[in-house]
Protein backbone atom coordinates (compact mmCIF):
# COMPACT_ATOMS: atom_id res chain seq x y z
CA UNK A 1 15.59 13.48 2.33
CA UNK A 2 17.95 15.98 1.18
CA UNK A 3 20.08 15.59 -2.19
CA UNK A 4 23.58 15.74 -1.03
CA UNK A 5 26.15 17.39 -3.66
CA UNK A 6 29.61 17.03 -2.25
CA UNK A 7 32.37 19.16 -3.83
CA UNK A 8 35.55 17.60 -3.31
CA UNK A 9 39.62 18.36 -4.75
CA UNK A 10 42.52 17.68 -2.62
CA UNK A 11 44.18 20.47 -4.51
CA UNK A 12 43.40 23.88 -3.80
CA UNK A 13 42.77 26.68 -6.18
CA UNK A 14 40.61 24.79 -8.58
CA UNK A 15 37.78 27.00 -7.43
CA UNK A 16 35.40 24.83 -5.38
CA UNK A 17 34.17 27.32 -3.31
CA UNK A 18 32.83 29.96 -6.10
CA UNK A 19 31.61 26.20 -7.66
CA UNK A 20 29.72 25.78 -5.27
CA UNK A 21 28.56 29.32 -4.20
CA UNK A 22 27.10 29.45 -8.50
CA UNK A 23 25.37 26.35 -8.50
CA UNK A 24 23.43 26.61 -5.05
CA UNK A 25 22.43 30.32 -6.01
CA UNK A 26 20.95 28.98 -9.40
CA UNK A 27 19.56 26.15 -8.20
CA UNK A 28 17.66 27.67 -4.92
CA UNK A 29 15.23 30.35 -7.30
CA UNK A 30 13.57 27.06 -7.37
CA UNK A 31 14.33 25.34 -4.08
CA UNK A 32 15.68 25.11 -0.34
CA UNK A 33 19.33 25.09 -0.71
CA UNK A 34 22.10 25.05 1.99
CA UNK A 35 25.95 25.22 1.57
CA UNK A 36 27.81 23.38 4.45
CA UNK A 37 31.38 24.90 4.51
CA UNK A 38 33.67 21.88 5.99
CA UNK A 39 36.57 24.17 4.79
CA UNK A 40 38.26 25.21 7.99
CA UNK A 41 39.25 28.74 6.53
CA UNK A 42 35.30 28.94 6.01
CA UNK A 43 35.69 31.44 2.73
CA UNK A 44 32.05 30.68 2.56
CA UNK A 45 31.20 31.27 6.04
CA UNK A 46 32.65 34.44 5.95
CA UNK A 47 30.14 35.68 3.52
CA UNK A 48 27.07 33.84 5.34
CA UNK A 49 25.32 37.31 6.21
CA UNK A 50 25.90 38.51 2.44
CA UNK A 51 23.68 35.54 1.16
CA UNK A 52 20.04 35.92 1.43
CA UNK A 53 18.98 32.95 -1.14
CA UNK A 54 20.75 29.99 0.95
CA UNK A 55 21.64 29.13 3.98
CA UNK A 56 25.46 28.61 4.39
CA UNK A 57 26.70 26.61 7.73
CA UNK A 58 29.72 26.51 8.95
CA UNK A 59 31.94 22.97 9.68
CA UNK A 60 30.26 20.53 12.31
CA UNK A 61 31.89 17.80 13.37
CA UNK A 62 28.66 15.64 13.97
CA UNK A 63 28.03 14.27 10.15
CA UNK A 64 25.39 11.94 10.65
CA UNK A 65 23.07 15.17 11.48
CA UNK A 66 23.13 16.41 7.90
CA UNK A 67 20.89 13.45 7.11
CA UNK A 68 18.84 15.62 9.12
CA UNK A 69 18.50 18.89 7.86
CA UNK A 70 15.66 20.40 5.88
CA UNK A 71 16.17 21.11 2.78
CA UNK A 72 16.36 20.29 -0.65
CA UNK A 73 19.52 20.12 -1.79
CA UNK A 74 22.38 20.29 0.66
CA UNK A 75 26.21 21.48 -0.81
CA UNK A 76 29.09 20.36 0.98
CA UNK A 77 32.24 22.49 0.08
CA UNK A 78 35.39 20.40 1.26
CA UNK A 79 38.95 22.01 2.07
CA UNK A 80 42.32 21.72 -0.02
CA UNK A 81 43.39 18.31 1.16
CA UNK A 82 42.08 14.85 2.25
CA UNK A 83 40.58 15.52 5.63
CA UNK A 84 39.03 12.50 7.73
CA UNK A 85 35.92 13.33 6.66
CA UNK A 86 35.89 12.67 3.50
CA UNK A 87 35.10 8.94 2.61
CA UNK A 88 31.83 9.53 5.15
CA UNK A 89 31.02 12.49 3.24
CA UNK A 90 31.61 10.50 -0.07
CA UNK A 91 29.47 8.08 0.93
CA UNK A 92 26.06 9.92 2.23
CA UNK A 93 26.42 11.65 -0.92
CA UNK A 94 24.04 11.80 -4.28
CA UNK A 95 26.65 13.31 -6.27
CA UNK A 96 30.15 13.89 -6.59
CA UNK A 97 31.43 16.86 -8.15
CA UNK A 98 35.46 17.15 -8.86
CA UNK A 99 35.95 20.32 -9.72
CA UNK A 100 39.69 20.51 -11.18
CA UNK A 101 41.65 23.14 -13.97
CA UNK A 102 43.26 21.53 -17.40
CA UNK A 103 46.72 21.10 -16.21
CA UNK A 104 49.08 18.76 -15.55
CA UNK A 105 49.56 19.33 -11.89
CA UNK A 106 46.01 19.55 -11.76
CA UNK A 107 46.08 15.92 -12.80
CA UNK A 108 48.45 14.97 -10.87
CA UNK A 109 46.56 15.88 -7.16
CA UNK A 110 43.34 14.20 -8.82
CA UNK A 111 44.29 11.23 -8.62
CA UNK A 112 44.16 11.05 -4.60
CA UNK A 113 40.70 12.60 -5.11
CA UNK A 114 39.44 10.01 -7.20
CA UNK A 115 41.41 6.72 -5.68
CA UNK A 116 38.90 7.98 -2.00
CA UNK A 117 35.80 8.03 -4.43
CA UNK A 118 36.76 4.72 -5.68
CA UNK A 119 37.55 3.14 -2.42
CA UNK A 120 34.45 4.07 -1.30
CA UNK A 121 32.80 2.51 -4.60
CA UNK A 122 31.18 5.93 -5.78
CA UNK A 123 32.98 6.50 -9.35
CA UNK A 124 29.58 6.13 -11.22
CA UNK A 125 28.05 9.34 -9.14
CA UNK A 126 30.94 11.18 -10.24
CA UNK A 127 30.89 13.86 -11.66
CA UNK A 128 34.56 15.67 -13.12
CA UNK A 129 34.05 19.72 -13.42
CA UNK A 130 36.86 21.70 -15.80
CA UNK A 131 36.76 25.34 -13.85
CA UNK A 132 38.38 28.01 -14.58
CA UNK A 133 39.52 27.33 -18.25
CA UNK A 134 41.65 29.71 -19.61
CA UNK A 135 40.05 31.27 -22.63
CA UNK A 136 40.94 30.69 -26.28
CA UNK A 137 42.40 27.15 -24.88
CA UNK A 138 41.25 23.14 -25.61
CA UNK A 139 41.65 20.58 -23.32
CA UNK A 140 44.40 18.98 -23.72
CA UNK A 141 44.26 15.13 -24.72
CA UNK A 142 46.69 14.19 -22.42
CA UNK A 143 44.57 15.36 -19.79
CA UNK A 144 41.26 13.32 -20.99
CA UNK A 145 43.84 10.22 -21.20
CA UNK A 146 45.01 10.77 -17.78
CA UNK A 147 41.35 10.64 -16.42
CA UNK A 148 39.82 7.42 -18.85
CA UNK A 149 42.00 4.95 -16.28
CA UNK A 150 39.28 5.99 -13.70
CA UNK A 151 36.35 5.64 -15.61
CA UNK A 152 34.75 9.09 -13.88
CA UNK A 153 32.16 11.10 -16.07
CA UNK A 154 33.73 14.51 -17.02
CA UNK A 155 30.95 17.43 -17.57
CA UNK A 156 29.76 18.52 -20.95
CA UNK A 157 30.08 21.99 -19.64
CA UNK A 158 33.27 23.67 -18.80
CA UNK A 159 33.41 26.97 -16.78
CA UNK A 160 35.86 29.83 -18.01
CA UNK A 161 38.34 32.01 -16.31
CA UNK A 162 35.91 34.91 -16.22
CA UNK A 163 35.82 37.91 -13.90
CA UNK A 164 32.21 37.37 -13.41
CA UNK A 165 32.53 34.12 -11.37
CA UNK A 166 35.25 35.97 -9.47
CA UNK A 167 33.02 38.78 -8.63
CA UNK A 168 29.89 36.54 -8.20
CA UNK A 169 30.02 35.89 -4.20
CA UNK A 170 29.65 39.73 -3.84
CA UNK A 171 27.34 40.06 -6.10
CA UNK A 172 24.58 37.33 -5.62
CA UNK A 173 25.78 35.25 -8.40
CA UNK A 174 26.24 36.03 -12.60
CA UNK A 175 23.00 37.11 -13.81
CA UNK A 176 24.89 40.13 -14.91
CA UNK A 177 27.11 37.98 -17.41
CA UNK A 178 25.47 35.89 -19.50
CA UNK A 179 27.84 33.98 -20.90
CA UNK A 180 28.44 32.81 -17.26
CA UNK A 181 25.21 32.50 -16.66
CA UNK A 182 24.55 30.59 -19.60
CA UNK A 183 28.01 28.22 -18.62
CA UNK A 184 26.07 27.60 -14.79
CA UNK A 185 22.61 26.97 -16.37
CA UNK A 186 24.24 24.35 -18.57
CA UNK A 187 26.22 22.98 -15.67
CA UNK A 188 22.81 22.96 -13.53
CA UNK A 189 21.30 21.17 -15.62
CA UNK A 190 23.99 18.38 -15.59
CA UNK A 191 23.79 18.35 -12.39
CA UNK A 192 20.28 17.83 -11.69
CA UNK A 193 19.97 15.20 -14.74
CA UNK A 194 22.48 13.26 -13.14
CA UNK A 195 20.53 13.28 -9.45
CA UNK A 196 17.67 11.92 -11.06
């Protein structure tokens, strides 16, 4: 059976996609990986004959069939907003992962996020990502307040606003930065210590 990550923000922006393009690149040097892009503007699809480390497949409607599939790990890229799919996706999943920026608005759309994960009684394989942090900048503690009511695990790693995770779907991922590198090892590792 495959692990299933899910990667899931109503919001969009908060930079799910490249999220999820860094972490299956690192993580299939070691394994099978696929990225299913349920995103109906497919940025990932769109870049499917680019990627020669992963498989990326484009939206199906049939869910149960991912059950199915052979691999080891299995990312699921959602779109910008709460689509139908969703709680079905929440619940075949392993993990969780919110990816969201620092701000207040950011917040704000969360909570939508998290209230499905809750319904569907998955907060404790939750996992909260802060992307794209601007450098030179703390989280704010109004922003770790907002998120305690939910009782969601937030990431010891945080992944900065740099051009090298911008650039890293055209260029096979960040080996070339390695301060980025270093932030999606750490972030990995997270990951994979909290599938186990």
């Amino acid at each position: 059976m495959p692990k299933i990550i899910v990667l899931t923000h109503q919001k969009g922006g908060v930079g799910k996609s490249t999220l999820t393009f860094n972490v299956a690149q690192n993580i299939s040097s070691s394994s099978r990986v696929a990225v299913l892009d349920f995103d109906l503007q497919g940025s990932l699809s769109q870049i499917k004959e680019l990627v020669t480390d992963f498989d990326i497949i484009p939206f199906k409607e049939n869910l149960d069939s991912i059950l199915e599939l052979d691999y080891d790990f299995i990312f699921i890229d959602t779109p910008p907003y709460l689509s139908n799919h969703l709680p079905k996706l929440i619940s075949i999943a392993d993990l969780i992962i919110v990816p969201t920026k620092a701000g207040i608005l950011d917040l704000l759309a969360i909570k939508s996020t998290l209230t499905i994960i809750e319904q569907e009684q998955r907060t404790k394989d939750t996992l909260i990502v802060f992307n794209m942090v601007k450098p030179n900048t703390t989280l704010t503690l109004d922003i770790l307040i907002g998120l305690e009511e939910y009782n969601v695990k937030i990431a010891n790693t945080h992944i900065s606003d740099l051009v090298a995770f911008t650039r890293s779907v055209l260029l096979k991922g960040v080996t070339n930065d390695k301060n980025a590198q270093k932030q999606i090892d750490q972030l990995t590792t997270e990951i994979l210590t909290k599938l186990i």
